[in-house]
PDB file of N, CA and C in Angstrom:
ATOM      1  N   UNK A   1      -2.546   3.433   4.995  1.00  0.00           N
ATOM      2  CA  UNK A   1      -2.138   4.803   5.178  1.00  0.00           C
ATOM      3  C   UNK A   1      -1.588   4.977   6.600  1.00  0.00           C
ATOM      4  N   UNK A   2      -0.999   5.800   6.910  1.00  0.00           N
ATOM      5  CA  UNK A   2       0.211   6.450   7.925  1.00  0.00           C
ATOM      6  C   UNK A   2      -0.528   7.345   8.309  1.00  0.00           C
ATOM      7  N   UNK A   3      -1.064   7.088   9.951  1.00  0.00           N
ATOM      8  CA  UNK A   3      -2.006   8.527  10.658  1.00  0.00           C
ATOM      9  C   UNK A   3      -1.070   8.883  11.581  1.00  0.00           C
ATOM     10  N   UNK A   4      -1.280   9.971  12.139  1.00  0.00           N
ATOM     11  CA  UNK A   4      -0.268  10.741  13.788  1.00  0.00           C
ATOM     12  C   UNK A   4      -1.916  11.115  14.414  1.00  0.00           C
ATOM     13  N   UNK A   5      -1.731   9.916  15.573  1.00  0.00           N
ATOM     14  CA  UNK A   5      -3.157  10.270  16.046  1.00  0.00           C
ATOM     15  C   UNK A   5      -2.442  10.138  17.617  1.00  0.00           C
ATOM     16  N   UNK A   6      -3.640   9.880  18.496  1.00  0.00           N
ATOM     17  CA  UNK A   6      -3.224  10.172  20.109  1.00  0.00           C
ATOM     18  C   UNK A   6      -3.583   8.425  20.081  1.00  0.00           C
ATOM     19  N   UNK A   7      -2.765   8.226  21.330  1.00  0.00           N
ATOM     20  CA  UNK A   7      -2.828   6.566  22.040  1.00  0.00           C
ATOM     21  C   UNK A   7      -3.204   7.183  23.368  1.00  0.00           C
ATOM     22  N   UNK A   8      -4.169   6.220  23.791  1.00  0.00           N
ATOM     23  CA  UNK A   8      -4.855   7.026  25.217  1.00  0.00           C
ATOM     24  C   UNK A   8      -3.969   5.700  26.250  1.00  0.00           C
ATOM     25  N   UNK A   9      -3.129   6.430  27.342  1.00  0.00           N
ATOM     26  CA  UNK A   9      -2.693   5.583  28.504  1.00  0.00           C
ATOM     27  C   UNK A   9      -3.394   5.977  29.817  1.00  0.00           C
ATOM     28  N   UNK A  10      -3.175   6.373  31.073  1.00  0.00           N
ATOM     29  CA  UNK A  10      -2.887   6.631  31.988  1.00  0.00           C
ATOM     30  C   UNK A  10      -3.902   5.732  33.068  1.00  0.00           C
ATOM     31  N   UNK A  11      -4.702   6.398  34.099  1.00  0.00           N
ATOM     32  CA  UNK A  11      -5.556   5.443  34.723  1.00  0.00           C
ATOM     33  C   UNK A  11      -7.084   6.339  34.557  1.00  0.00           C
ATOM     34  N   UNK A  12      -8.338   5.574  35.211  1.00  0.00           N
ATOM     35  CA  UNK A  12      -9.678   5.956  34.977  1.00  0.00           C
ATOM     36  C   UNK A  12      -9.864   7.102  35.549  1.00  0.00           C
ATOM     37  N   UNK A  13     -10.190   8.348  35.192  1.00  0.00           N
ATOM     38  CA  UNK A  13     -10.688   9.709  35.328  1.00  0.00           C
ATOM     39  C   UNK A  13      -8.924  10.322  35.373  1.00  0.00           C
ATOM     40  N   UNK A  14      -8.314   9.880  34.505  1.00  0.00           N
ATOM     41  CA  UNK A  14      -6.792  10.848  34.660  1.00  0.00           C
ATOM     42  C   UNK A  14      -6.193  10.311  33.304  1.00  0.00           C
ATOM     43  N   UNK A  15      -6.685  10.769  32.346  1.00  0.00           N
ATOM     44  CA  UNK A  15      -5.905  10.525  30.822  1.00  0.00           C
ATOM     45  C   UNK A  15      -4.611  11.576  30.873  1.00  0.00           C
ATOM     46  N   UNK A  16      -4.414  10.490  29.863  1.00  0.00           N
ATOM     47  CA  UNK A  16      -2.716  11.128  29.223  1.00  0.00           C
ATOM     48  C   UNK A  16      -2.759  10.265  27.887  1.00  0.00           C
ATOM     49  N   UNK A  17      -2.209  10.896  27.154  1.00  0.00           N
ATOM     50  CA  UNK A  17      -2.090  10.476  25.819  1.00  0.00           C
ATOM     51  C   UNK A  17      -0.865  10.342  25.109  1.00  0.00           C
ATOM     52  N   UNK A  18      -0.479   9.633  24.404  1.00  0.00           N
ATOM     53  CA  UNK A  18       1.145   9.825  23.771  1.00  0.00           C
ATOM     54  C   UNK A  18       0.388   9.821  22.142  1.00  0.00           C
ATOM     55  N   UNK A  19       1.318  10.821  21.489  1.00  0.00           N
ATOM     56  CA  UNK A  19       0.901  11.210  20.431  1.00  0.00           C
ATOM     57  C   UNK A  19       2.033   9.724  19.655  1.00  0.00           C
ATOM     58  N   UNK A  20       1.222   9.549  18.572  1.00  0.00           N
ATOM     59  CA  UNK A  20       1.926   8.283  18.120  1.00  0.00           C
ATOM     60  C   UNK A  20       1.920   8.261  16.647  1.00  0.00           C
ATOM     61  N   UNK A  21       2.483   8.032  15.864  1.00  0.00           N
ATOM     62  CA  UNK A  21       2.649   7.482  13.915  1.00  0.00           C
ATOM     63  C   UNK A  21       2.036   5.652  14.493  1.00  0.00           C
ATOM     64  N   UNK A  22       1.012   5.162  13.633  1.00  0.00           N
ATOM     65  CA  UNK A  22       0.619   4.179  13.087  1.00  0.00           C
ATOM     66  C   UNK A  22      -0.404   4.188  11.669  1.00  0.00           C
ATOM     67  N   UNK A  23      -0.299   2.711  11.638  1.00  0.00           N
ATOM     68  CA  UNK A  23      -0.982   2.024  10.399  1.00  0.00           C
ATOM     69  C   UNK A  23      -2.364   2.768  10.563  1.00  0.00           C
ATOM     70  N   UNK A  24      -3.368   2.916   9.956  1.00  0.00           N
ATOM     71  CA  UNK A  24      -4.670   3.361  10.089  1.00  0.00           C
ATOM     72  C   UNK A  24      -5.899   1.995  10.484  1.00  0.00           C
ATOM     73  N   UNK A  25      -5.141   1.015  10.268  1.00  0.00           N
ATOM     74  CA  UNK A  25      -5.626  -0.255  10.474  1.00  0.00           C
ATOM     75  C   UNK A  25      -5.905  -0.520  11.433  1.00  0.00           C
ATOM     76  N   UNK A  26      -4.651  -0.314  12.616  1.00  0.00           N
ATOM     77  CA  UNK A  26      -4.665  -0.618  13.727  1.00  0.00           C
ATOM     78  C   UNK A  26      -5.375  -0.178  14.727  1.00  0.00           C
ATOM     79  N   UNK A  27      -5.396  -1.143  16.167  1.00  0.00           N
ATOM     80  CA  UNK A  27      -6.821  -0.023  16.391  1.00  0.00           C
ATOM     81  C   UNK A  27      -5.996   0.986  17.686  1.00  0.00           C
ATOM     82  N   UNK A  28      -6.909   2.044  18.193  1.00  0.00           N
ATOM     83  CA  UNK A  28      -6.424   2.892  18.943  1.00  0.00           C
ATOM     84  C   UNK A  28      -4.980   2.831  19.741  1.00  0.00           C
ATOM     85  N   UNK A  29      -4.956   1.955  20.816  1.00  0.00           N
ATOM     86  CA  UNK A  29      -4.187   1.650  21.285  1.00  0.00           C
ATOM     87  C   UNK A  29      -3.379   1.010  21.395  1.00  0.00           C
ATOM     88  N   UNK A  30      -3.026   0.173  20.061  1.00  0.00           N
ATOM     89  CA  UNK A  30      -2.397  -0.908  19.690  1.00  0.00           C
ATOM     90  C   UNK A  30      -0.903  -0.378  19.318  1.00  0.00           C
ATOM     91  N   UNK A  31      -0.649  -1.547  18.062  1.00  0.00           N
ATOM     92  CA  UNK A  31       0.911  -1.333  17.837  1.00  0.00           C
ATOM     93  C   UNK A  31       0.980   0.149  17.169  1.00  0.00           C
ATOM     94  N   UNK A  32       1.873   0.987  17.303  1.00  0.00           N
ATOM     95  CA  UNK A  32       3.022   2.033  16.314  1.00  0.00           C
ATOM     96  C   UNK A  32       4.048   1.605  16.058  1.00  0.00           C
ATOM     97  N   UNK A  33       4.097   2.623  15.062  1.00  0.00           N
ATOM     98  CA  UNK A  33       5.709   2.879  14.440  1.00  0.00           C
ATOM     99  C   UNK A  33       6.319   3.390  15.190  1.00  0.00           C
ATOM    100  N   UNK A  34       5.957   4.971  15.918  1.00  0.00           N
ATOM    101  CA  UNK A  34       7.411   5.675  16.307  1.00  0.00           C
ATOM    102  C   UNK A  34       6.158   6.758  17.551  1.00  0.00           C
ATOM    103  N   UNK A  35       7.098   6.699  18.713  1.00  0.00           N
ATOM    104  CA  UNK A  35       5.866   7.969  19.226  1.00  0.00           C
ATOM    105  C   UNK A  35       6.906   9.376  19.447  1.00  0.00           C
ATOM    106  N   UNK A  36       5.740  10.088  18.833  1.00  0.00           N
ATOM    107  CA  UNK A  36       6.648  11.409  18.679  1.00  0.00           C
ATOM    108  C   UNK A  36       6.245  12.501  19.885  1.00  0.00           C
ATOM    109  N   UNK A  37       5.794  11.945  20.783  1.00  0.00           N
ATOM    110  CA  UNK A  37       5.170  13.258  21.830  1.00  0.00           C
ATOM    111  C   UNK A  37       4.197  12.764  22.610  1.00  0.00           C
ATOM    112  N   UNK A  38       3.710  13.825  23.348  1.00  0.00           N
ATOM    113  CA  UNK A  38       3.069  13.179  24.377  1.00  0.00           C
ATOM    114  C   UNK A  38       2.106  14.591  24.467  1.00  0.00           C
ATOM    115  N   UNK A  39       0.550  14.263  25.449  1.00  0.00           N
ATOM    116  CA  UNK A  39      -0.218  15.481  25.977  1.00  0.00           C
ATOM    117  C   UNK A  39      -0.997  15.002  26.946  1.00  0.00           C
ATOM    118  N   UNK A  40      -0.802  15.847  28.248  1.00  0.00           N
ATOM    119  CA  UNK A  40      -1.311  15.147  29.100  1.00  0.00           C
ATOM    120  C   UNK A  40      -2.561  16.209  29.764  1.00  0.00           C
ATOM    121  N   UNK A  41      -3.648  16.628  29.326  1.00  0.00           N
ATOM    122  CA  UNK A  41      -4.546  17.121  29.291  1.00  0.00           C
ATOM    123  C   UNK A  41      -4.975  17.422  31.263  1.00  0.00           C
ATOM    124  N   UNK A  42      -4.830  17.021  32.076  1.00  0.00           N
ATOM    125  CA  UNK A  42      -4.945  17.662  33.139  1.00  0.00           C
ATOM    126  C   UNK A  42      -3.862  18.331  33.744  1.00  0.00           C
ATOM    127  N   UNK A  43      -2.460  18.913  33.159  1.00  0.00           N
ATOM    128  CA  UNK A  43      -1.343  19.030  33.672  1.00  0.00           C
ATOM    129  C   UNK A  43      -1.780  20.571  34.746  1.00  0.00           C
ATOM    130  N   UNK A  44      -1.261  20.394  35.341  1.00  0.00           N
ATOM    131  CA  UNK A  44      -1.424  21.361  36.476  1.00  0.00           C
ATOM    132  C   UNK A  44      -0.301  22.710  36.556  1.00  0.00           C
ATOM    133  N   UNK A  45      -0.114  23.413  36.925  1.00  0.00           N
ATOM    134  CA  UNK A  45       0.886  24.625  37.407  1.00  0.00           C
ATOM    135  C   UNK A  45       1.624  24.794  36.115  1.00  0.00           C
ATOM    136  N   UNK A  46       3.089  24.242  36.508  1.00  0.00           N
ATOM    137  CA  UNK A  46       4.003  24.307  35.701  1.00  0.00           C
ATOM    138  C   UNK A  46       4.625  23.292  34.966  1.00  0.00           C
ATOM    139  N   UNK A  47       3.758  22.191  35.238  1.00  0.00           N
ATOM    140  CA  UNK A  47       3.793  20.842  34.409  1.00  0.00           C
ATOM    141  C   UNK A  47       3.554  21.481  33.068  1.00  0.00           C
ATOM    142  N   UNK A  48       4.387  20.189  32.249  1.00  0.00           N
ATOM    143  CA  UNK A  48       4.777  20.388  30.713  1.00  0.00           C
ATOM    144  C   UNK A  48       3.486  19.596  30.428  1.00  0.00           C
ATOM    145  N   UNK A  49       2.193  19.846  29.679  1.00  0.00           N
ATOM    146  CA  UNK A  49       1.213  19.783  29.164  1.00  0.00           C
ATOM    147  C   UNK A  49       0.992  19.039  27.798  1.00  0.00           C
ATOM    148  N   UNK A  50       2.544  19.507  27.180  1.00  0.00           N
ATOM    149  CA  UNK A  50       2.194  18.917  25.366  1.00  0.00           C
ATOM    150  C   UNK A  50       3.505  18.817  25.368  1.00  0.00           C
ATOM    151  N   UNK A  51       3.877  18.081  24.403  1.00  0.00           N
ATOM    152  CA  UNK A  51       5.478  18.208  23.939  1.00  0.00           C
ATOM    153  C   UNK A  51       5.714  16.825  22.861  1.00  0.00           C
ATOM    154  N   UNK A  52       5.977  17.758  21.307  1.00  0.00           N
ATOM    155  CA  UNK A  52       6.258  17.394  19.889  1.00  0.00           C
ATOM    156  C   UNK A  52       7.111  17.324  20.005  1.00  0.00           C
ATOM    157  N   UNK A  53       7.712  16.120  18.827  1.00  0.00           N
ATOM    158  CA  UNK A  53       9.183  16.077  18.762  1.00  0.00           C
ATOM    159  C   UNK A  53       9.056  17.157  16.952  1.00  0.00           C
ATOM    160  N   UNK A  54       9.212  18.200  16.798  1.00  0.00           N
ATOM    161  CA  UNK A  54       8.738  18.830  15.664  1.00  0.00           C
ATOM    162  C   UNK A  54       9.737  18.004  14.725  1.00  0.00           C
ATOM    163  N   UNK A  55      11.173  17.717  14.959  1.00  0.00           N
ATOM    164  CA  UNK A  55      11.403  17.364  13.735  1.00  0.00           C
ATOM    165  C   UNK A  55      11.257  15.866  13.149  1.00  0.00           C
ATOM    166  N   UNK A  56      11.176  15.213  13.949  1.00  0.00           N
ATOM    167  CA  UNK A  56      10.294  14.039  13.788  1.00  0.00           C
ATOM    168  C   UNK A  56       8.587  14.204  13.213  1.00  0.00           C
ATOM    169  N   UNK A  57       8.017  14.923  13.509  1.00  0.00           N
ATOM    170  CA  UNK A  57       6.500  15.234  12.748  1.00  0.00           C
ATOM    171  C   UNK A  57       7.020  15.985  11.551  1.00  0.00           C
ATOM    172  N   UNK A  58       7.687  16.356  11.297  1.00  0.00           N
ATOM    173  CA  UNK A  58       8.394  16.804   9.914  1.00  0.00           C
ATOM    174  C   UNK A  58       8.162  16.081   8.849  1.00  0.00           C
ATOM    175  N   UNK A  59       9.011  15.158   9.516  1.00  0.00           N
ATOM    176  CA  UNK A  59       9.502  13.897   8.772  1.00  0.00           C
ATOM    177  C   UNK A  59       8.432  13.580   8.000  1.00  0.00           C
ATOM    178  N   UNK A  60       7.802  12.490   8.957  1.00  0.00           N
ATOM    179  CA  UNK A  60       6.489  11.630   8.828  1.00  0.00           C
ATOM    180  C   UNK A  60       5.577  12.686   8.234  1.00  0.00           C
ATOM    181  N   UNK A  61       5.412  14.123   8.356  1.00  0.00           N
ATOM    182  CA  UNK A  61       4.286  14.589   7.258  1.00  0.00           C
ATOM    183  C   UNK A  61       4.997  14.660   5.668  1.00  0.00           C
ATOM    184  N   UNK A  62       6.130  14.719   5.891  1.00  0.00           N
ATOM    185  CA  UNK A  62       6.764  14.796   4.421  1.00  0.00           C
ATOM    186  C   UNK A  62       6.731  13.381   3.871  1.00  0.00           C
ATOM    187  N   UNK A  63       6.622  12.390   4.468  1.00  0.00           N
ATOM    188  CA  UNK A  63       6.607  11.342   3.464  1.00  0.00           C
ATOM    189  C   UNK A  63       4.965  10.644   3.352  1.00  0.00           C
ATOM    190  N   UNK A  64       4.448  11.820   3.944  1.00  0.00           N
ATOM    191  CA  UNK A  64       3.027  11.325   3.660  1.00  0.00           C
ATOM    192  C   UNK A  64       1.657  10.817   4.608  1.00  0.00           C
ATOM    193  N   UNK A  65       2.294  11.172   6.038  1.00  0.00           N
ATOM    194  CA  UNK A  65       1.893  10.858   7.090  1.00  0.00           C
ATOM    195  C   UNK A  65       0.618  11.628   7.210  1.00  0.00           C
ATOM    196  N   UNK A  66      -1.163  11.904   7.741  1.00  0.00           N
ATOM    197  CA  UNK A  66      -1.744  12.515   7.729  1.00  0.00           C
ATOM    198  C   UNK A  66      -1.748  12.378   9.286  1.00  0.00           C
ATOM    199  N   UNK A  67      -2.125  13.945   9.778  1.00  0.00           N
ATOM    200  CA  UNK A  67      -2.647  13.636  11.307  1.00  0.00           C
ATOM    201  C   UNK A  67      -4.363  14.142  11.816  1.00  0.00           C
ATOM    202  N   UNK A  68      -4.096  13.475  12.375  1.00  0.00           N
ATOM    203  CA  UNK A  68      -5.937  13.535  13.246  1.00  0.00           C
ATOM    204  C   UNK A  68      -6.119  14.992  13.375  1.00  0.00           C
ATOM    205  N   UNK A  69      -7.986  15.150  13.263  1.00  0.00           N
ATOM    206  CA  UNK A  69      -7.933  16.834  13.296  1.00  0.00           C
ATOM    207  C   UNK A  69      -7.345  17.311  14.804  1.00  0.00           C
ATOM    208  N   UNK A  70      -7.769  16.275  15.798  1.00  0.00           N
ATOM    209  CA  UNK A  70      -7.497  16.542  17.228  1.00  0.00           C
ATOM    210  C   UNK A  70      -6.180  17.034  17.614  1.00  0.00           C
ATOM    211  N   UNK A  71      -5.176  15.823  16.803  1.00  0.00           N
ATOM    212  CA  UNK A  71      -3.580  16.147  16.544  1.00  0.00           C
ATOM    213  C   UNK A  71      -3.248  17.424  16.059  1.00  0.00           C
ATOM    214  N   UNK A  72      -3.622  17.462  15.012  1.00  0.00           N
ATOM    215  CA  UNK A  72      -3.520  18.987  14.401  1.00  0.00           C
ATOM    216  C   UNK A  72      -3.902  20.524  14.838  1.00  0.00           C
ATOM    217  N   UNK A  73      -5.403  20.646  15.675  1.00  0.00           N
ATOM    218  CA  UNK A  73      -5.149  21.065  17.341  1.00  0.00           C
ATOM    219  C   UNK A  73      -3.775  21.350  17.683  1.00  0.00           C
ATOM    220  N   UNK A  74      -3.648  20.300  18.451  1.00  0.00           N
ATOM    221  CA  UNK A  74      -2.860  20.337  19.488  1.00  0.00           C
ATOM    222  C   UNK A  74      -1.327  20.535  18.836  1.00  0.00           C
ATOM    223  N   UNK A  75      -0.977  20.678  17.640  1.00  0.00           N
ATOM    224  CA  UNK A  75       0.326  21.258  16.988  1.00  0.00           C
ATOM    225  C   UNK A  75       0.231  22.457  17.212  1.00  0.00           C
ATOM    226  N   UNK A  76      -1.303  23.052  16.680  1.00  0.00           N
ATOM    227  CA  UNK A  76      -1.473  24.498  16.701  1.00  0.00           C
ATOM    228  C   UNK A  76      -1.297  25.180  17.699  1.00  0.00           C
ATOM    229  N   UNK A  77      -1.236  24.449  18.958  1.00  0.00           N
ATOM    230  CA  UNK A  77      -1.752  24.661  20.060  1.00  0.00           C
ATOM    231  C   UNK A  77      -0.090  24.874  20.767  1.00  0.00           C
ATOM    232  N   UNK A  78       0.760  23.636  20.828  1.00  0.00           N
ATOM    233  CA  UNK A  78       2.002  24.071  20.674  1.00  0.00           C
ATOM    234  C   UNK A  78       2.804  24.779  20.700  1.00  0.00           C
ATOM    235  N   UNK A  79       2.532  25.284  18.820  1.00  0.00           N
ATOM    236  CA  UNK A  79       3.559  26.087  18.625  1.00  0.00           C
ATOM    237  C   UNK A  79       3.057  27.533  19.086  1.00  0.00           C
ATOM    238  N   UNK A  80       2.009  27.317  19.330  1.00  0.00           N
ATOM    239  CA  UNK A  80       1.725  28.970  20.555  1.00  0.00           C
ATOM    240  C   UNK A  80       2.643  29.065  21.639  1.00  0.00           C
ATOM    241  N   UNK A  81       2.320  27.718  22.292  1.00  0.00           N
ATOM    242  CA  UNK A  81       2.662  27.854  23.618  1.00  0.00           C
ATOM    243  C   UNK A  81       4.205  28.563  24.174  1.00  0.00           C
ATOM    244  N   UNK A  82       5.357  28.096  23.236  1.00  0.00           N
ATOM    245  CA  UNK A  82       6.492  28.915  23.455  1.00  0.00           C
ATOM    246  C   UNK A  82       6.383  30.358  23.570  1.00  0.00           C
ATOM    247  N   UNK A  83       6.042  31.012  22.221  1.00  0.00           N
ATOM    248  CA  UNK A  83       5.714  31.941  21.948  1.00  0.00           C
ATOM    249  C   UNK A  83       4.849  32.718  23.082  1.00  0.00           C
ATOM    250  N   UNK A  84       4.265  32.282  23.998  1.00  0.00           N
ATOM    251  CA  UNK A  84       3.473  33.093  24.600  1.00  0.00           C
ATOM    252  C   UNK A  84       4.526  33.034  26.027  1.00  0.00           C
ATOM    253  N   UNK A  85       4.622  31.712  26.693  1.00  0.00           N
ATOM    254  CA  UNK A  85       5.977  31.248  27.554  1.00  0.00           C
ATOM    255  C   UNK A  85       7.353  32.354  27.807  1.00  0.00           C
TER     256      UNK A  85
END
């Protein structure tokens, strides 16, 4: 199965995450298919914080892609953010 979960990068006490499509097999941080976004959970001021590629997560949920509840969050979370911006 096809998950949209988070890949954890950055350095120790300063995560960042790139939101990613992989195998369910694979493990966390390993290989993907395609990364569609990114969230970087300490962003400060006016730093960009989250950012979906929406029509790319389109895609991949239409052909069957499931995403993490965490992922799914942070869509919700998102598509606020303009809206309030």
């Amino acid at each position: 199965m096809v998950v949209i979960r988070l890949s954890r990068g950055g350095a120790k006490a300063r995560p960042f995450f790139n939101i990613v499509v992989a195998d369910k097999r694979v493990r966390r941080d390993g290989r993907f298919i395609e990364r569609i976004g990114f969230y970087n959970p300490i962003a400060k001021g006016s730093e960009e914080s989250i950012r979906i590629a929406q029509d790319r997560l389109t895609y991949w949920k239409s052909v069957g892609a499931q995403a993490s509840p965490t992922v799914e969050r942070l869509i919700q979370q998102a598509a606020k953010a303009p809206a309030a911006a």
